[in-house]
PDB file of N, CA and C in Angstrom:
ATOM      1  N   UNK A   1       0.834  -1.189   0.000  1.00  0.00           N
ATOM      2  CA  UNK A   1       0.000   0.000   0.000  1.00  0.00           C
ATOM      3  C   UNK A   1       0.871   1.242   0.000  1.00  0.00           C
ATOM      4  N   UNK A   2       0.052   2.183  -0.639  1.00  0.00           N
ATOM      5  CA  UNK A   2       1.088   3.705  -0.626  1.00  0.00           C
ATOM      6  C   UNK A   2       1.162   4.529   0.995  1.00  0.00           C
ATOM      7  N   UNK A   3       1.696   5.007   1.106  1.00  0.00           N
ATOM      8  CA  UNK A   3       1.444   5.807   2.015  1.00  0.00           C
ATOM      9  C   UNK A   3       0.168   7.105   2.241  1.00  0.00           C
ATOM     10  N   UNK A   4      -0.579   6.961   0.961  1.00  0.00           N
ATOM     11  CA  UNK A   4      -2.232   7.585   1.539  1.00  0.00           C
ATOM     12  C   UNK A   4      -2.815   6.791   1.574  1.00  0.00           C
ATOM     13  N   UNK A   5      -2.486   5.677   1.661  1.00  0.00           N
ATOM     14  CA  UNK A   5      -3.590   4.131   1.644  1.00  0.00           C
ATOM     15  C   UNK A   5      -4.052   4.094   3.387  1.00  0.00           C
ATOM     16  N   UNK A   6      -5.233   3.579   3.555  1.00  0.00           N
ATOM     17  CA  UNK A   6      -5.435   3.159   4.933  1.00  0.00           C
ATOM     18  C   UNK A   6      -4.256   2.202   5.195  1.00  0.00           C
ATOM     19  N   UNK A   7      -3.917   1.825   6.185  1.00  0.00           N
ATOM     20  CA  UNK A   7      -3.355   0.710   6.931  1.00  0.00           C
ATOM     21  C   UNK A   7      -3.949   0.575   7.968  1.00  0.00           C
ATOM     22  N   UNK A   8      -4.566  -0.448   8.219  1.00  0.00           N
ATOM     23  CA  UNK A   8      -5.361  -0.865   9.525  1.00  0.00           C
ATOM     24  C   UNK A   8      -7.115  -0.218   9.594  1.00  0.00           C
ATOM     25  N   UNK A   9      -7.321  -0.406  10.501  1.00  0.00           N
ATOM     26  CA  UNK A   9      -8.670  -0.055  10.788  1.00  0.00           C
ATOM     27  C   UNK A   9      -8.517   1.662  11.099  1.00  0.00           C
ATOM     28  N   UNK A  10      -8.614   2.216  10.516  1.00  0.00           N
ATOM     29  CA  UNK A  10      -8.990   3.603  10.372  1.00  0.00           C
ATOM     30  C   UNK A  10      -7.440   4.354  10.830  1.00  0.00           C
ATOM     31  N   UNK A  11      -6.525   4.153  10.305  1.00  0.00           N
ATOM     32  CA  UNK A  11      -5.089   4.368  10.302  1.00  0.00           C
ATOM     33  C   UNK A  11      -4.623   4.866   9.321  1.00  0.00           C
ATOM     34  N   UNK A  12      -3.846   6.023   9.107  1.00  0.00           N
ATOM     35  CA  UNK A  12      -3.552   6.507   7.807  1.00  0.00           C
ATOM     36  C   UNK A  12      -3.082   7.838   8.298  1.00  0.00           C
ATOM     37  N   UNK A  13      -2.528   8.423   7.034  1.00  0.00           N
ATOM     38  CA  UNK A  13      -2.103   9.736   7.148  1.00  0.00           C
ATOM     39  C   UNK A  13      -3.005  11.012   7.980  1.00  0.00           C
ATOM     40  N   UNK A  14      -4.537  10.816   7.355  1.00  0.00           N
ATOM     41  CA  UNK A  14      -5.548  11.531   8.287  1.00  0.00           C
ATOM     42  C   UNK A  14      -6.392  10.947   9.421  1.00  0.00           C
ATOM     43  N   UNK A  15      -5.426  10.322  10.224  1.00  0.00           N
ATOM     44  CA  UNK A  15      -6.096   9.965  11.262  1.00  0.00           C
ATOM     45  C   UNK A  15      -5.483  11.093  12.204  1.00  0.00           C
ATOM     46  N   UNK A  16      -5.902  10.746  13.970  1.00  0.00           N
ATOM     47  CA  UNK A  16      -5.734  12.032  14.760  1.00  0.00           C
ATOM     48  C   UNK A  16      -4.782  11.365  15.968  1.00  0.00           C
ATOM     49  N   UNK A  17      -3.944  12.398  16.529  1.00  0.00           N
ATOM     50  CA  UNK A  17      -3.279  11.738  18.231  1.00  0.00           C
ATOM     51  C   UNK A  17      -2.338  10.512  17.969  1.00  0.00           C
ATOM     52  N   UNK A  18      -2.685   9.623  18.716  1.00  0.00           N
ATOM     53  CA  UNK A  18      -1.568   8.734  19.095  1.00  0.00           C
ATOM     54  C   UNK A  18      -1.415   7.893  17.717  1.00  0.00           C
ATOM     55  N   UNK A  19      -2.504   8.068  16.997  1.00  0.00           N
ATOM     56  CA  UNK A  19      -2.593   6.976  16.318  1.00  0.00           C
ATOM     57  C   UNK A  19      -2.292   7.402  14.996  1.00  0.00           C
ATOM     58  N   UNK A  20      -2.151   8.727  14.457  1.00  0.00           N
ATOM     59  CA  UNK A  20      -1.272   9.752  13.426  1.00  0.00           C
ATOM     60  C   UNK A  20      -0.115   9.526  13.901  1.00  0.00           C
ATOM     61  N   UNK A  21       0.973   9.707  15.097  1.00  0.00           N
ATOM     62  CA  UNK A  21       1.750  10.131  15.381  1.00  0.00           C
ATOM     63  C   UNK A  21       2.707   8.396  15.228  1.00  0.00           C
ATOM     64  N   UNK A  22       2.252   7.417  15.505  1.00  0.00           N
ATOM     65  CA  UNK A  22       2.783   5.855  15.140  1.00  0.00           C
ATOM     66  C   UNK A  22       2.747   5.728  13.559  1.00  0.00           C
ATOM     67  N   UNK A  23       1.638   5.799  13.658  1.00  0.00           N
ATOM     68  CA  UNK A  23       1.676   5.768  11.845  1.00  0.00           C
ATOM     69  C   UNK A  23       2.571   6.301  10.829  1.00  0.00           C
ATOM     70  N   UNK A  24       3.133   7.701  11.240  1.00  0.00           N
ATOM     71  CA  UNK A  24       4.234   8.562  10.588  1.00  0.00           C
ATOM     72  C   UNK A  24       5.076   8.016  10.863  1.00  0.00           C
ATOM     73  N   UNK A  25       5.494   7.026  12.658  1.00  0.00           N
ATOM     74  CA  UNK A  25       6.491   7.203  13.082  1.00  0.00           C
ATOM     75  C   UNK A  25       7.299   5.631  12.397  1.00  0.00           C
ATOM     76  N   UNK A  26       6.055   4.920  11.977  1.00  0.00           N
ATOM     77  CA  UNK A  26       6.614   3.846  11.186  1.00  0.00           C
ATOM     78  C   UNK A  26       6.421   3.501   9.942  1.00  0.00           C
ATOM     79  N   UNK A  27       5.911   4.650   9.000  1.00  0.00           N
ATOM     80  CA  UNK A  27       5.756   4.570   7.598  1.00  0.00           C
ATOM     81  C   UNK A  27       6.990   4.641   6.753  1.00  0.00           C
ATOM     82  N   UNK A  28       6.789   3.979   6.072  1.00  0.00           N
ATOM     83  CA  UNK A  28       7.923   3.319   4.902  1.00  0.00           C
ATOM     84  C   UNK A  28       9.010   3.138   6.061  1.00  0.00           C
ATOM     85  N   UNK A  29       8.667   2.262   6.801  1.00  0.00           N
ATOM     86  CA  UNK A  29      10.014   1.316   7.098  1.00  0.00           C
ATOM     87  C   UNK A  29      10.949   2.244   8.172  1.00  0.00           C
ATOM     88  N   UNK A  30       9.604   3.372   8.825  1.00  0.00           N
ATOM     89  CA  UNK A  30      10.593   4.431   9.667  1.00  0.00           C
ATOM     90  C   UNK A  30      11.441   4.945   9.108  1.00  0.00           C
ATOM     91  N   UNK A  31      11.210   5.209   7.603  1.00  0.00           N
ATOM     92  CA  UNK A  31      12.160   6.184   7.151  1.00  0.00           C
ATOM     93  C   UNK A  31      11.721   7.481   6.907  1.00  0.00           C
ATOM     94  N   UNK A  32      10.405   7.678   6.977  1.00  0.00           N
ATOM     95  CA  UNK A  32       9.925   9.257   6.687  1.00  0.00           C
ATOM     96  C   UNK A  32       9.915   9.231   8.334  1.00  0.00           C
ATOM     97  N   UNK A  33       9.900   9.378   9.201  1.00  0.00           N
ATOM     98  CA  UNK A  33       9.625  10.050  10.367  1.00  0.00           C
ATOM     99  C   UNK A  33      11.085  10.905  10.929  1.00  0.00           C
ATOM    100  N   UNK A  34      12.457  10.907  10.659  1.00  0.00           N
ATOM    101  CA  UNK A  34      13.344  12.073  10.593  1.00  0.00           C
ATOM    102  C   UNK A  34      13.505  12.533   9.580  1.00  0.00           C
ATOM    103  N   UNK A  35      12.933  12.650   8.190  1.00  0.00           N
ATOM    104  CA  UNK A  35      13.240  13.583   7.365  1.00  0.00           C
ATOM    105  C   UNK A  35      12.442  14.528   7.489  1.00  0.00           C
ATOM    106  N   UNK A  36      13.605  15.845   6.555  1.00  0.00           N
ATOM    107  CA  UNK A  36      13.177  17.447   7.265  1.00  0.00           C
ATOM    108  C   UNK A  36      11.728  17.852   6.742  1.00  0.00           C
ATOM    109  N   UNK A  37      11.212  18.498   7.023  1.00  0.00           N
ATOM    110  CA  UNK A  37      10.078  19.264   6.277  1.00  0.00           C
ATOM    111  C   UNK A  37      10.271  20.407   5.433  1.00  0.00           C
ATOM    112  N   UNK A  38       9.635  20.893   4.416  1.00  0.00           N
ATOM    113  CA  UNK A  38       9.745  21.582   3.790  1.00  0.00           C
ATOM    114  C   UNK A  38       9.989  22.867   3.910  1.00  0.00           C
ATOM    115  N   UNK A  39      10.770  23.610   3.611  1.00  0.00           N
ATOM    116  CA  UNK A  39      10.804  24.959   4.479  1.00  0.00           C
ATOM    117  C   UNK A  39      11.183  25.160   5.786  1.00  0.00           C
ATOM    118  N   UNK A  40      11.775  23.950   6.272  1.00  0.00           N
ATOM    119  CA  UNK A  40      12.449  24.346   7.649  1.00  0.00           C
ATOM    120  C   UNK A  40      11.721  24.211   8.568  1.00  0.00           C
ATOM    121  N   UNK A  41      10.219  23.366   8.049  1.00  0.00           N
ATOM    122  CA  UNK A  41       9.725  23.265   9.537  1.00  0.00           C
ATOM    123  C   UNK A  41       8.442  24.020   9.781  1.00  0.00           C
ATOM    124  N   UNK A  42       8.006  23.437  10.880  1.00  0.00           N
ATOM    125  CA  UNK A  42       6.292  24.515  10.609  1.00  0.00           C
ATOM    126  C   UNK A  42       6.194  24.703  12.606  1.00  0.00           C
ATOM    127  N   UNK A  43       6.281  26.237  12.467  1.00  0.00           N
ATOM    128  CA  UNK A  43       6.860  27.247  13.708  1.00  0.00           C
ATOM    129  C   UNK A  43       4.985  26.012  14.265  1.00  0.00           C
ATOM    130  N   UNK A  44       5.023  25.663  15.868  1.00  0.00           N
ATOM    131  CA  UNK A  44       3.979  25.303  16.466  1.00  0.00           C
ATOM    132  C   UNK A  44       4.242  25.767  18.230  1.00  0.00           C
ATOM    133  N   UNK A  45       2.999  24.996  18.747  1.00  0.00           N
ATOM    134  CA  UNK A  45       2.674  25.334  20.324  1.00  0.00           C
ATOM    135  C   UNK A  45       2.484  23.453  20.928  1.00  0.00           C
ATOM    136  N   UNK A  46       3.398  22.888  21.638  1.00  0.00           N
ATOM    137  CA  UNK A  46       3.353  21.667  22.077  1.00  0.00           C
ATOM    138  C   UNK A  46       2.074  22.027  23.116  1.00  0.00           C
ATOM    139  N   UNK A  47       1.158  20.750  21.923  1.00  0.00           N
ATOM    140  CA  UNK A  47       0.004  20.256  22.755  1.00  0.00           C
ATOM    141  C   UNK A  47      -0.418  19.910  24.313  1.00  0.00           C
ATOM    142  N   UNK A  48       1.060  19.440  24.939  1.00  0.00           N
ATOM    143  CA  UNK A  48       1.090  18.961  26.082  1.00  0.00           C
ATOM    144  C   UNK A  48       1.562  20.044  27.297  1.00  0.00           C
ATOM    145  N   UNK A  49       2.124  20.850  26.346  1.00  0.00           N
ATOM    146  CA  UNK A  49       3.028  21.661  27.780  1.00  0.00           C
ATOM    147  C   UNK A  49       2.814  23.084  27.406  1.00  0.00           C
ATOM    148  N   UNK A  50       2.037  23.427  25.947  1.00  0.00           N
ATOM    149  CA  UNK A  50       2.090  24.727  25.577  1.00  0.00           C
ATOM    150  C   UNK A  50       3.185  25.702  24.915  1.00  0.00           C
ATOM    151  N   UNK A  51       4.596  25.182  25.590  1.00  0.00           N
ATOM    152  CA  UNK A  51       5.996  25.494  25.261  1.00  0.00           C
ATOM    153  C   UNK A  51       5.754  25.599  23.429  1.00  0.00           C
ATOM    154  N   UNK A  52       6.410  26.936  22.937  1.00  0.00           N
ATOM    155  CA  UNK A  52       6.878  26.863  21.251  1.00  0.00           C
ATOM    156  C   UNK A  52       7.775  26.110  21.015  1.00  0.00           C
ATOM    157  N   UNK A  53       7.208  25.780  19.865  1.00  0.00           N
ATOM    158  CA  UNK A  53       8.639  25.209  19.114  1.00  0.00           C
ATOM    159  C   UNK A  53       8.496  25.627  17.819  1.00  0.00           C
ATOM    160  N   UNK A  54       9.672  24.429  17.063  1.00  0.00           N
ATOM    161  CA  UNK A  54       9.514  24.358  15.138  1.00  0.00           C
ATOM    162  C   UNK A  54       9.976  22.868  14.874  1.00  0.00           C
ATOM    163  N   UNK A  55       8.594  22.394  14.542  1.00  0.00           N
ATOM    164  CA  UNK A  55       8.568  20.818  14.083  1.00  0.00           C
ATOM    165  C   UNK A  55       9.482  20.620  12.895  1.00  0.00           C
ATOM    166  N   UNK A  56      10.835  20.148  12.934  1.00  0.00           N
ATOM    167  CA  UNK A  56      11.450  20.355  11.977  1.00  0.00           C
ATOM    168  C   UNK A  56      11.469  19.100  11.013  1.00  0.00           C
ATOM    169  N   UNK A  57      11.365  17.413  11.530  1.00  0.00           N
ATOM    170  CA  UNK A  57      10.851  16.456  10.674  1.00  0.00           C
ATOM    171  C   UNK A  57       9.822  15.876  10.890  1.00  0.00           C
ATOM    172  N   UNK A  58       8.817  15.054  10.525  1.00  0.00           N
ATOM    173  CA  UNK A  58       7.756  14.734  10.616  1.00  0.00           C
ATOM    174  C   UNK A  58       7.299  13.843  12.040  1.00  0.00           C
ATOM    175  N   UNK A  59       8.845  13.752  12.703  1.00  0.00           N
ATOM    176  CA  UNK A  59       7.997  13.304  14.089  1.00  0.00           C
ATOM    177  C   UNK A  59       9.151  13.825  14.689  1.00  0.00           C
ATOM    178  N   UNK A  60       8.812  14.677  15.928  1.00  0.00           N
ATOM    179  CA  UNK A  60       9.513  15.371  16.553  1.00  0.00           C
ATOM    180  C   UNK A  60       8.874  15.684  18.254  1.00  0.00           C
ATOM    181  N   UNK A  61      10.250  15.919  18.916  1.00  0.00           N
ATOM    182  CA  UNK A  61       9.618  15.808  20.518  1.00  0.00           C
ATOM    183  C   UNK A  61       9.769  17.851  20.795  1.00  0.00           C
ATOM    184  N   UNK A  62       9.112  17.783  21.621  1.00  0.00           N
ATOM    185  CA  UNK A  62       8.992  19.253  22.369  1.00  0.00           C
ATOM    186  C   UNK A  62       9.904  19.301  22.915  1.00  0.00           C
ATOM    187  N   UNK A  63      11.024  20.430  22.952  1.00  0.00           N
ATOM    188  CA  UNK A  63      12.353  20.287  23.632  1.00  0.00           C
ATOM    189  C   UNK A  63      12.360  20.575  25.138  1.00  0.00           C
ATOM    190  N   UNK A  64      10.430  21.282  25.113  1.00  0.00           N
ATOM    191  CA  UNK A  64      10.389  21.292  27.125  1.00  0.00           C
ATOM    192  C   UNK A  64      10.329  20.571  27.598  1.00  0.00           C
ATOM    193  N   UNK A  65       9.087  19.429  27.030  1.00  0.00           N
ATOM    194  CA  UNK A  65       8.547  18.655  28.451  1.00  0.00           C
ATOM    195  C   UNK A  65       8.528  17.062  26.855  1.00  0.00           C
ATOM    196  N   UNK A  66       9.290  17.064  26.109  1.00  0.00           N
ATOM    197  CA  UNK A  66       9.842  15.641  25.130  1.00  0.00           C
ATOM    198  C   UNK A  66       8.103  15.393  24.679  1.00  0.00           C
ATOM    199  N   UNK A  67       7.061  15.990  24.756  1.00  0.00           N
ATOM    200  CA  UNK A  67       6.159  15.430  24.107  1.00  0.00           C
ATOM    201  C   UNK A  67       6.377  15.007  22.668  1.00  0.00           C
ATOM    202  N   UNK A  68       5.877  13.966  21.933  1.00  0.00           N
ATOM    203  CA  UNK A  68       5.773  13.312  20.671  1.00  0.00           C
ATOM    204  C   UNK A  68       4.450  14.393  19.649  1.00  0.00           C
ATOM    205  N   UNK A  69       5.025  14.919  19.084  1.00  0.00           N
ATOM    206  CA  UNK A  69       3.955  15.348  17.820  1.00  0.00           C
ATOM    207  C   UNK A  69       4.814  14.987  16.483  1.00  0.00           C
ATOM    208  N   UNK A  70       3.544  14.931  15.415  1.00  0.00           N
ATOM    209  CA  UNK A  70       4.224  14.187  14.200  1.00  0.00           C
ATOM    210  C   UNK A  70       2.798  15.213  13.129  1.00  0.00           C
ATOM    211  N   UNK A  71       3.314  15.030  11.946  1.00  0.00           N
ATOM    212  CA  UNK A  71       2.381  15.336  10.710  1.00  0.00           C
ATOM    213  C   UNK A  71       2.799  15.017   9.743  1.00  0.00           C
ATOM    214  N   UNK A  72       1.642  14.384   8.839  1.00  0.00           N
ATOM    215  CA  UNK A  72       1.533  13.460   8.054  1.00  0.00           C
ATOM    216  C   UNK A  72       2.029  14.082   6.616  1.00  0.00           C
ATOM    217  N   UNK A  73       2.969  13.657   5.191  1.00  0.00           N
ATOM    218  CA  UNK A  73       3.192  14.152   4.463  1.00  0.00           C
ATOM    219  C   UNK A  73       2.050  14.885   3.802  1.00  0.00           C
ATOM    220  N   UNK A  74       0.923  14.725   3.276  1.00  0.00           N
ATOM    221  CA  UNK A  74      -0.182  15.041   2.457  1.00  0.00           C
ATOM    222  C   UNK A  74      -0.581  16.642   3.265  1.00  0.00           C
ATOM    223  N   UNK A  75      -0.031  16.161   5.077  1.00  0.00           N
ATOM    224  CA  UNK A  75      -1.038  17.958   5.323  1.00  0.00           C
ATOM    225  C   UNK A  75       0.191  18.356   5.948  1.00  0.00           C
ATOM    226  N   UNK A  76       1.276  18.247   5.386  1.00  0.00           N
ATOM    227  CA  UNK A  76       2.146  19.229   6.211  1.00  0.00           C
ATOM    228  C   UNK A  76       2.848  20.407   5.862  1.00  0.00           C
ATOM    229  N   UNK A  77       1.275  21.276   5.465  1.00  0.00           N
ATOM    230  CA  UNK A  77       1.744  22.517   4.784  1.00  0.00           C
ATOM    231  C   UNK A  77       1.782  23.116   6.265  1.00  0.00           C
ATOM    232  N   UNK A  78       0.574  22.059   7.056  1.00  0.00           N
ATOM    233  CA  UNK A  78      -0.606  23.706   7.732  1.00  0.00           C
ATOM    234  C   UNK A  78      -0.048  23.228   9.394  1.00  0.00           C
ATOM    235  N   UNK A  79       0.190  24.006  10.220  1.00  0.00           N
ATOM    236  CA  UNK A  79       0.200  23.519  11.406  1.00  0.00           C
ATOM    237  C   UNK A  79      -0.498  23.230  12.319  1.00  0.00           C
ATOM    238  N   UNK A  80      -1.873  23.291  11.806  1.00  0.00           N
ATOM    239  CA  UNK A  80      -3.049  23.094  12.263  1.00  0.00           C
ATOM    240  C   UNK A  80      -3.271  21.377  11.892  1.00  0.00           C
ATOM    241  N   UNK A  81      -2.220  21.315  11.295  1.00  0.00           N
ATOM    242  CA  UNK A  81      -2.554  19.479  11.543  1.00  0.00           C
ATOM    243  C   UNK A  81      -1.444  18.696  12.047  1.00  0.00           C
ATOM    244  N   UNK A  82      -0.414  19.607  13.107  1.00  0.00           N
ATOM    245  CA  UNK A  82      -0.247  18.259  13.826  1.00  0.00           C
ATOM    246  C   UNK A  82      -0.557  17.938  14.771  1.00  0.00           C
ATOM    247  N   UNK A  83      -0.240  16.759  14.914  1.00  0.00           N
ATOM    248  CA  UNK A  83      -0.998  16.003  16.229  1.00  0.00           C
ATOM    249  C   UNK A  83      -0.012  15.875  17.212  1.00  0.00           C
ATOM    250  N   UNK A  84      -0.105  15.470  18.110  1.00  0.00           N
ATOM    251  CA  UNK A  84       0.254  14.986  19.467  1.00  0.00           C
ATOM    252  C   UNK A  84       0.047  13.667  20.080  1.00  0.00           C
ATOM    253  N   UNK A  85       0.996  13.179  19.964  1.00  0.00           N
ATOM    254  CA  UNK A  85       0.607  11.119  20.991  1.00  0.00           C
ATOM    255  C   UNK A  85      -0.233  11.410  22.487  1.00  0.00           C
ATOM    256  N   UNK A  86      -0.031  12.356  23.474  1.00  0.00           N
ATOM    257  CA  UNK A  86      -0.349  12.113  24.737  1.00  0.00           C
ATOM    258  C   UNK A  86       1.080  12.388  25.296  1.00  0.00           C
ATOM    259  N   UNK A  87       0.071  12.532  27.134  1.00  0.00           N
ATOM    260  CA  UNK A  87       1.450  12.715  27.570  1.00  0.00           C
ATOM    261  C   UNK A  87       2.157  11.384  28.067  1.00  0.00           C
ATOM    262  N   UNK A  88       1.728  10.225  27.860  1.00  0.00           N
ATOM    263  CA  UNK A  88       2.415   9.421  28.317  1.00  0.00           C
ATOM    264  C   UNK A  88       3.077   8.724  27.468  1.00  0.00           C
ATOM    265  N   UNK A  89       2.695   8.992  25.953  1.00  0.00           N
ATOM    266  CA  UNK A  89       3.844   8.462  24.972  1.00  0.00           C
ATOM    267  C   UNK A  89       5.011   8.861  25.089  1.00  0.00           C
ATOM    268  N   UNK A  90       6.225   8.065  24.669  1.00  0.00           N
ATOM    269  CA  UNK A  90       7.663   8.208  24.415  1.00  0.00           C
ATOM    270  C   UNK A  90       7.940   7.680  23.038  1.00  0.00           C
ATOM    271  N   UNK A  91       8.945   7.783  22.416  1.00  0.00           N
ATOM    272  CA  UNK A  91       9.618   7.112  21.653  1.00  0.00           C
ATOM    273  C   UNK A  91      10.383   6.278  22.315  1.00  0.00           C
ATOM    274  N   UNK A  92      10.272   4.856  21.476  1.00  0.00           N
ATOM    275  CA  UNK A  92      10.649   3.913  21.642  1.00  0.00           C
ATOM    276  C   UNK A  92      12.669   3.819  21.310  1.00  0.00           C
TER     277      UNK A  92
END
């Protein structure tokens, strides 16, 4: 399957939270989840702690409090679509 294909039961690029943020973090073989984003990144506000940042590859931690946010290739113009795992996710 491509990477806008579902995978799983309602899993995919436009899904939301923990379950966007795995999905990026293991698409194509965990190889898109450290490459850069376009433009250097899309300036945001960590979901968990509020702290700014700039999401610079498609899965990236908050440098305050290490929260997990990720966004999916298809919407990562807008920063209004990334998501956030929770606060009790980590990277593995």
């Amino acid at each position: 399957m491509g990477c806008c294909s579902g995978h799983g039961a309602g899993s995919g690029p436009f899904s939301e939270g923990r379950e966007l943020v795995e999905f990026v973090y293991n698409a194509h073989g965990g190889g898109l989840r450290d490459q850069p984003l376009a433009g250097g990144g899309l300036e945001t506000i960590c979901q968990g702690c509020g702290a700014g940042f700039r999401l610079e590859t498609f899965v990236a931690v908050c440098p305050a409090c290490h929260g997990v946010h990720a966004v999916a290739p298809p919407r990562s113009d807008d920063p209004a679509n990334i998501q956030y795992a929770g606060d009790d996710f980590r990277l593995p």
